[in-house]
N, C-alpha and C. Protein backbone atom coordinates (compact mmCIF):
# COMPACT_ATOMS: atom_id res chain seq x y z
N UNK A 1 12.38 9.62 15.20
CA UNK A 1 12.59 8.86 13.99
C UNK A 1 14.08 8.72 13.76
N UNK A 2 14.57 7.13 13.42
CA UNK A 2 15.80 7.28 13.56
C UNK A 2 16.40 7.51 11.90
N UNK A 3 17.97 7.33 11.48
CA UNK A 3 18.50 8.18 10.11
C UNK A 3 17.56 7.09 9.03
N UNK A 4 17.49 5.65 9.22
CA UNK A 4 17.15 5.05 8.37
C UNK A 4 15.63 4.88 8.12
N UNK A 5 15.21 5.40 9.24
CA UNK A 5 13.39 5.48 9.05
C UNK A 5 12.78 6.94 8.21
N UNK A 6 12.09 6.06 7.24
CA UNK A 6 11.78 7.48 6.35
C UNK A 6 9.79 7.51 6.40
N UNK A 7 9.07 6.61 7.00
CA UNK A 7 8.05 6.92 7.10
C UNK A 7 7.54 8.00 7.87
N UNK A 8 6.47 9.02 7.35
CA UNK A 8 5.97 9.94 8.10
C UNK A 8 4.51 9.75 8.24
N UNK A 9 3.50 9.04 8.10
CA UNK A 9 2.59 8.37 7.91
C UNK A 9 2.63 7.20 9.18
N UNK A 10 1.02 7.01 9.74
CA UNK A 10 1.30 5.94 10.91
C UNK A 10 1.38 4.64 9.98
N UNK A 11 1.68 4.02 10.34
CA UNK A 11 1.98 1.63 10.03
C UNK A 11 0.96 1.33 11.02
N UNK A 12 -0.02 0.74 9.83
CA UNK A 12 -0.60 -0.09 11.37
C UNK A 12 -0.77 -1.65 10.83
N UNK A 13 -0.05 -1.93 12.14
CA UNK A 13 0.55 -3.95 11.75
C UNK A 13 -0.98 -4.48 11.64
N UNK A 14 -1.91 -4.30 10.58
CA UNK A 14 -2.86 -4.99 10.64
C UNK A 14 -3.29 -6.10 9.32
N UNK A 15 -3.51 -7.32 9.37
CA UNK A 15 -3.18 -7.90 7.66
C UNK A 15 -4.91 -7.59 7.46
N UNK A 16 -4.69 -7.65 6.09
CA UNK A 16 -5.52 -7.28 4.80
C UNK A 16 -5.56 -7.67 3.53
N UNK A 17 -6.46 -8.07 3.10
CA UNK A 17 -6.72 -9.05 1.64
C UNK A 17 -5.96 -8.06 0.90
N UNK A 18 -5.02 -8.45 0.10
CA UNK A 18 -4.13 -8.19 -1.22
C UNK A 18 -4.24 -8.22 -2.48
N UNK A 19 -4.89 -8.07 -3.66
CA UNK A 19 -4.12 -8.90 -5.00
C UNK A 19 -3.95 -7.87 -5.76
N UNK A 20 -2.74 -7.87 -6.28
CA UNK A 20 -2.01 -7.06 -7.19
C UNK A 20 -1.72 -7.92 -8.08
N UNK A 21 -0.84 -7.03 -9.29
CA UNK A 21 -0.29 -7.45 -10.81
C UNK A 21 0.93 -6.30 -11.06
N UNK A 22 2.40 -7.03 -11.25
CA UNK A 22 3.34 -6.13 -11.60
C UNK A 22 2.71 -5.42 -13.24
N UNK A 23 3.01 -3.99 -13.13
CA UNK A 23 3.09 -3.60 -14.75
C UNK A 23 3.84 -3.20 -15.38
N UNK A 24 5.11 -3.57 -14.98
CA UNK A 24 6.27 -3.23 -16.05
C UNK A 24 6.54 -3.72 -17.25
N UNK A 25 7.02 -3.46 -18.41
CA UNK A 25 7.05 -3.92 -19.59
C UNK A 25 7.46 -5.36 -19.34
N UNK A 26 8.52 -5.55 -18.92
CA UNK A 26 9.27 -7.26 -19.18
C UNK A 26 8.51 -7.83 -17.72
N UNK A 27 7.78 -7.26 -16.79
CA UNK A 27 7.08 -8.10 -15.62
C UNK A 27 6.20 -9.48 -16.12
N UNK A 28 5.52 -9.94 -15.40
CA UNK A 28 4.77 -11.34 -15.27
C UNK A 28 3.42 -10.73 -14.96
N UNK A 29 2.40 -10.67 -15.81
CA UNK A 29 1.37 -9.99 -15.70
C UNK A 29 0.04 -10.60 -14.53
N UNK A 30 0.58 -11.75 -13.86
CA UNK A 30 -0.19 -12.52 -13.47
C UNK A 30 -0.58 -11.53 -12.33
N UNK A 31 -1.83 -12.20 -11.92
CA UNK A 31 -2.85 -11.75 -10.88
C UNK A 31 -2.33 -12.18 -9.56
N UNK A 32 -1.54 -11.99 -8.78
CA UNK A 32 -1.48 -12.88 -7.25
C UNK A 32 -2.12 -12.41 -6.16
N UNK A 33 -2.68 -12.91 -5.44
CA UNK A 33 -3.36 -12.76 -4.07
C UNK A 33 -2.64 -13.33 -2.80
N UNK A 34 -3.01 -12.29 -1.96
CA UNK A 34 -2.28 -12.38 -0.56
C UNK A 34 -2.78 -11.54 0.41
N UNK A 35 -1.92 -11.30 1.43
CA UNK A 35 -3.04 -10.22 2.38
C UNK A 35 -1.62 -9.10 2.68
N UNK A 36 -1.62 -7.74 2.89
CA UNK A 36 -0.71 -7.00 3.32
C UNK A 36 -0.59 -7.09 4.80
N UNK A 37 0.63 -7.23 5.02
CA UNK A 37 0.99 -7.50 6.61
C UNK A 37 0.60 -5.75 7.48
N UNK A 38 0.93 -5.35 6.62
CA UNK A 38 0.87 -3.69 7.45
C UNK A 38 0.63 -2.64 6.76
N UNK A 39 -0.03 -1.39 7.12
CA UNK A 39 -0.38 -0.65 5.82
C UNK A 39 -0.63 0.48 6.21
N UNK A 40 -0.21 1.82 5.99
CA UNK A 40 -0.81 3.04 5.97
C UNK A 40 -1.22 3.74 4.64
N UNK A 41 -1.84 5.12 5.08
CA UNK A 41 -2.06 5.72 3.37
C UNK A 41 -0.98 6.11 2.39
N UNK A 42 -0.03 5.73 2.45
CA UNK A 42 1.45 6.19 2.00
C UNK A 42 1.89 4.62 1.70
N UNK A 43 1.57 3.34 1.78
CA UNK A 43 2.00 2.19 1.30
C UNK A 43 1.75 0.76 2.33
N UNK A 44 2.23 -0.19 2.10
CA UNK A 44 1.67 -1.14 2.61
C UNK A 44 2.95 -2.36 2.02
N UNK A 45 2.81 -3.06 3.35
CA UNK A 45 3.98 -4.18 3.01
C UNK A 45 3.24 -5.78 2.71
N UNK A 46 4.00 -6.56 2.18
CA UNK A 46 3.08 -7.92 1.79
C UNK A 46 4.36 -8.70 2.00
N UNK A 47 4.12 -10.17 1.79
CA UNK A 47 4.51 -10.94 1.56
C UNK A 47 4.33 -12.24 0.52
N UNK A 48 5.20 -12.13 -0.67
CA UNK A 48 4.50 -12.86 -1.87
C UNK A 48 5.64 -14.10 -2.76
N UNK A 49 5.27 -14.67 -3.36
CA UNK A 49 6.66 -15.43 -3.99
C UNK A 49 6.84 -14.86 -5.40
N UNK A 50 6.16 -13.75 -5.75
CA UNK A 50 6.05 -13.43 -7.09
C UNK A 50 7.55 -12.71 -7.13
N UNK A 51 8.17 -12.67 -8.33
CA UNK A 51 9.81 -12.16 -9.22
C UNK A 51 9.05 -10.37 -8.83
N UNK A 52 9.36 -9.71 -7.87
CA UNK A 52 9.63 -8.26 -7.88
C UNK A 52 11.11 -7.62 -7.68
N UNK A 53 10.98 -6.53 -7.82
CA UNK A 53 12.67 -5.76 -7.94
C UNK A 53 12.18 -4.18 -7.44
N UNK A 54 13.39 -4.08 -6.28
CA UNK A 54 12.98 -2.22 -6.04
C UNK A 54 12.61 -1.21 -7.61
N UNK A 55 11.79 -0.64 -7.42
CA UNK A 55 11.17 0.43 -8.56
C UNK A 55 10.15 -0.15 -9.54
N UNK A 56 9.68 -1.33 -8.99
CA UNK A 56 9.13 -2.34 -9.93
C UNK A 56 7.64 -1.49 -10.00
N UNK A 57 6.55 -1.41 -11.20
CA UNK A 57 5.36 -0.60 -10.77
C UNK A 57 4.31 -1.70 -9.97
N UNK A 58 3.13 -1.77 -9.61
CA UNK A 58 1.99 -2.45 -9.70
C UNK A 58 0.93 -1.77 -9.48
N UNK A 59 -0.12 -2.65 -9.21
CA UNK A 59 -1.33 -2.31 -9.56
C UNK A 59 -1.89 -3.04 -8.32
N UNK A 60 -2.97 -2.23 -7.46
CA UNK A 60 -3.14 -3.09 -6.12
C UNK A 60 -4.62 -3.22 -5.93
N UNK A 61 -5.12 -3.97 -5.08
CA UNK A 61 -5.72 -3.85 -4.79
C UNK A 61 -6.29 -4.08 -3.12
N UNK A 62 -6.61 -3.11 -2.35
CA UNK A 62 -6.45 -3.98 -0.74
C UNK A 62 -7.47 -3.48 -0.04
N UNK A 63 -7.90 -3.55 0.92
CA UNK A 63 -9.40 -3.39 2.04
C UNK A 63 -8.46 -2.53 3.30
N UNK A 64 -8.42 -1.35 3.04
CA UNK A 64 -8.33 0.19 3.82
C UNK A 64 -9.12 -0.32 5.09
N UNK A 65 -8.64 -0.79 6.29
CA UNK A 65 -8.87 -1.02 7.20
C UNK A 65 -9.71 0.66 7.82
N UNK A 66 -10.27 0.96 8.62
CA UNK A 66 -11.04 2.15 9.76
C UNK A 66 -9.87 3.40 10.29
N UNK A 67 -9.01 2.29 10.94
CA UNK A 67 -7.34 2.88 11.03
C UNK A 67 -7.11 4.06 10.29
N UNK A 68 -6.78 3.53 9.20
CA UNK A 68 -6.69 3.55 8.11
C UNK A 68 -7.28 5.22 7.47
N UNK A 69 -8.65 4.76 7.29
CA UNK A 69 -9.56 5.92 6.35
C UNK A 69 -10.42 6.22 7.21
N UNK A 70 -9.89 6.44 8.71
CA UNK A 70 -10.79 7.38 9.45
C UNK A 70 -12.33 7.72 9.61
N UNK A 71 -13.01 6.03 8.45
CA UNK A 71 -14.38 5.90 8.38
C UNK A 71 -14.86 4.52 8.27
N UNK A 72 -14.50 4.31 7.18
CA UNK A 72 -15.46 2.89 6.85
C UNK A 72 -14.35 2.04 5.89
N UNK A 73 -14.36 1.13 6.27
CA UNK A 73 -13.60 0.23 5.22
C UNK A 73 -14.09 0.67 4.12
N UNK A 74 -12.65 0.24 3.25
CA UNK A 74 -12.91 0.65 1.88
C UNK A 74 -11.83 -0.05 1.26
N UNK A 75 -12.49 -0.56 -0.09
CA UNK A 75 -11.61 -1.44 -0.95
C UNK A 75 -10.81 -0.34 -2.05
N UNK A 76 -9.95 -0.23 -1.61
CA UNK A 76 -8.71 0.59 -2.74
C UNK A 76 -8.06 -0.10 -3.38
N UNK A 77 -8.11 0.72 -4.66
CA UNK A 77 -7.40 0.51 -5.92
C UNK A 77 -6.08 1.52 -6.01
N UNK A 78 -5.18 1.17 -6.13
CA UNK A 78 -3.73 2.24 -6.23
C UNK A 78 -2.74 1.15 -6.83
N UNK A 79 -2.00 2.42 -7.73
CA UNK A 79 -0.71 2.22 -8.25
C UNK A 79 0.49 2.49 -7.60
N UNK A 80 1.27 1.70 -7.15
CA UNK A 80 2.68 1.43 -6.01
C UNK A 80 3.49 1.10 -6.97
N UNK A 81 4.72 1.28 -5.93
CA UNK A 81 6.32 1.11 -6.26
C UNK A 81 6.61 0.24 -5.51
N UNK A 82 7.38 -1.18 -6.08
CA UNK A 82 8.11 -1.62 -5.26
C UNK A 82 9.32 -0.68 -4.36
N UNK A 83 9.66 -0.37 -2.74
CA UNK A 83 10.65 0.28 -2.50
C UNK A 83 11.57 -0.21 -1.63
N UNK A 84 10.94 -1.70 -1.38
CA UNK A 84 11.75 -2.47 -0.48
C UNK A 84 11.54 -3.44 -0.47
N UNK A 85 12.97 -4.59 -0.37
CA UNK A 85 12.91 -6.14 -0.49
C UNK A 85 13.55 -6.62 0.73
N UNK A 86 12.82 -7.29 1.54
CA UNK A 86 13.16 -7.80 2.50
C UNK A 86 14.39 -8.80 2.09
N UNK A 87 15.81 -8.63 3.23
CA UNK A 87 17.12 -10.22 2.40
C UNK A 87 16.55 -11.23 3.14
N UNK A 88 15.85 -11.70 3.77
CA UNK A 88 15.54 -12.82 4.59
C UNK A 88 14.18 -13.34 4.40
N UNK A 89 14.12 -14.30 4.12
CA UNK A 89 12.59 -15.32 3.29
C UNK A 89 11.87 -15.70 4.09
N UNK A 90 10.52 -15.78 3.76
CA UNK A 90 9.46 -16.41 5.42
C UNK A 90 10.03 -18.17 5.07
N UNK A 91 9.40 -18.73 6.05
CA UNK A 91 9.68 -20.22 6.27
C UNK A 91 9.29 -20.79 5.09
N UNK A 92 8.05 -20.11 4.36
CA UNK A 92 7.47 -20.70 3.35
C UNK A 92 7.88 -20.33 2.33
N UNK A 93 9.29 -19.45 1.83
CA UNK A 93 9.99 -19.35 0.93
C UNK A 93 9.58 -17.86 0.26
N UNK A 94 8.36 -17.00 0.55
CA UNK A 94 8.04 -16.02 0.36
C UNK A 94 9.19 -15.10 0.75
N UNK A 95 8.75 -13.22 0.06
CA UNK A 95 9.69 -12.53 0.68
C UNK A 95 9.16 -11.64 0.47
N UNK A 96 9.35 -10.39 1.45
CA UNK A 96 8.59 -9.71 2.37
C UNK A 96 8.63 -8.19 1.72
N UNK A 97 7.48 -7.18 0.71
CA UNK A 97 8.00 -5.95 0.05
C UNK A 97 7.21 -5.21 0.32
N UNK A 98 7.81 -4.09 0.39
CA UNK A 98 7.20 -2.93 0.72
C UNK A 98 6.36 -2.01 -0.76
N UNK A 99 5.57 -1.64 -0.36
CA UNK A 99 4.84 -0.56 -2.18
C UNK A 99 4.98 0.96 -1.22
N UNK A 100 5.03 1.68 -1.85
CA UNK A 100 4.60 2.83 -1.84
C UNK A 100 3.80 3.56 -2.83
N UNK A 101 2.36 3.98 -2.00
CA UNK A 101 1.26 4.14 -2.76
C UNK A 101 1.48 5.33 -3.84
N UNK A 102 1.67 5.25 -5.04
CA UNK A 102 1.62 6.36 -6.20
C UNK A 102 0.47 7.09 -6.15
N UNK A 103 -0.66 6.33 -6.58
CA UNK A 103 -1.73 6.77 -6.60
C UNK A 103 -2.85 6.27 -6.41
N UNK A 104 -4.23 6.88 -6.00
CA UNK A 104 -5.34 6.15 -5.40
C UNK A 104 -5.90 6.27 -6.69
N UNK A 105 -6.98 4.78 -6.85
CA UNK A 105 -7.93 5.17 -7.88
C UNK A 105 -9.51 5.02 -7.55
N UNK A 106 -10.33 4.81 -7.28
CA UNK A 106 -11.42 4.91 -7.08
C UNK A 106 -11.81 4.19 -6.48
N UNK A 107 -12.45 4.95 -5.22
CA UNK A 107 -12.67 3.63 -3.83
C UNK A 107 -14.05 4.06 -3.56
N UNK A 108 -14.16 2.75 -2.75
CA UNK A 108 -15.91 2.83 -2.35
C UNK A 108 -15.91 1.52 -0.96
N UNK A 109 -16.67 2.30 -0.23
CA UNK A 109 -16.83 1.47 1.20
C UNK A 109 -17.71 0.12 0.40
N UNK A 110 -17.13 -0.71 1.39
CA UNK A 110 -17.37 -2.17 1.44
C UNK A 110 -19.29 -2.18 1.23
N UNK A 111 -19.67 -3.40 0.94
CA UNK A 111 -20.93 -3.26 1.07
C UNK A 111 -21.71 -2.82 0.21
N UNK A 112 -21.51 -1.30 -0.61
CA UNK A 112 -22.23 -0.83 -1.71
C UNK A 112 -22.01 -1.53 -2.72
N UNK A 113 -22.79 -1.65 -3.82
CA UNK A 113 -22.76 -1.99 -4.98
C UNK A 113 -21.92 -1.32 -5.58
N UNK A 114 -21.09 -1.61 -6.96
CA UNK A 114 -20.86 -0.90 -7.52
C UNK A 114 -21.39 -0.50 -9.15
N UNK A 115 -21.37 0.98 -9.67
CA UNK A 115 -21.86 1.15 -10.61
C UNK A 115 -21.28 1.25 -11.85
N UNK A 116 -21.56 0.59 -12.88
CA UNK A 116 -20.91 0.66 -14.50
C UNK A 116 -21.17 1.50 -15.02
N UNK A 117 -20.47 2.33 -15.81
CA UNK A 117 -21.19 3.37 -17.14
C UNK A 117 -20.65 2.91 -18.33
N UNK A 118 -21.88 2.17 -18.54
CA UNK A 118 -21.24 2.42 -20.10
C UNK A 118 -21.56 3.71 -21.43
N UNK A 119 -20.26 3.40 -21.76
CA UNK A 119 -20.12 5.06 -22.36
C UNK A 119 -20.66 4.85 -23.54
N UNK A 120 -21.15 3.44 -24.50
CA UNK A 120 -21.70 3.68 -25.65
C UNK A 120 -23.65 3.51 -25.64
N UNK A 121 -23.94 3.62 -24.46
CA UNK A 121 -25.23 3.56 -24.15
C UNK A 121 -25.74 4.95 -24.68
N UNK A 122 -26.49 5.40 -25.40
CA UNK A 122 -27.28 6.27 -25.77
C UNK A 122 -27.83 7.36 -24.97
């Protein structure tokens, strides 16, 4: 690993359905969709045209490739950090950021249903 590489976690260059929402106070609350270019359990990089800034929070959502979770796809929910902004733009004017995963929130392999509780049900 060289001085500027700080991942300890494998990258695997595989893309994956995306959509997140920045949640910082003064952010743009909008919903955008995209796919992550590369991703381990420690974060995942995208490419988007949405206004982000290093330390920025969000809210993600992406399909945990096999790689990945060592079982079954699975659609994860986690809270990331913006921690990197690519200086150079894709052709299509996008630009290229890295998250690092804060925290996981409740995942479930592809395929199952999922279940509601509602809490004022009797």
């Amino acid at each position: 690993m060289n001085g500027s590489e700080r991942r300890q976690l494998t990258r695997y260059n595989l893309r994956t359905p995306l959509r997140f929402r920045a949640t910082g106070l003064s952010s743009d609350k909008t919903e955008h969709f995209t796919e992550a270019l590369n991703v381990s359990r420690g974060g995942f990089f995208f490419a988007s045209s949405a206004a982000l800034q290093i330390g920025m929070p969000i809210e993600a959502t992406l399909r945990m490739p096999v790689e990945v979770t060592g079982g079954v796809v699975e659609e994860t929910r986690c809270s990331a950090r913006v921690v990197h902004v690519s200086s150079q733009p894709y052709s299509d004017g996008r630009i290229g950021f890295g998250a690092e995963i804060e925290e996981f929130r409740a995942r479930q392999p592809l395929g199952t249903v999922a279940m509601q509780v509602d809490r004022h049900a009797n």
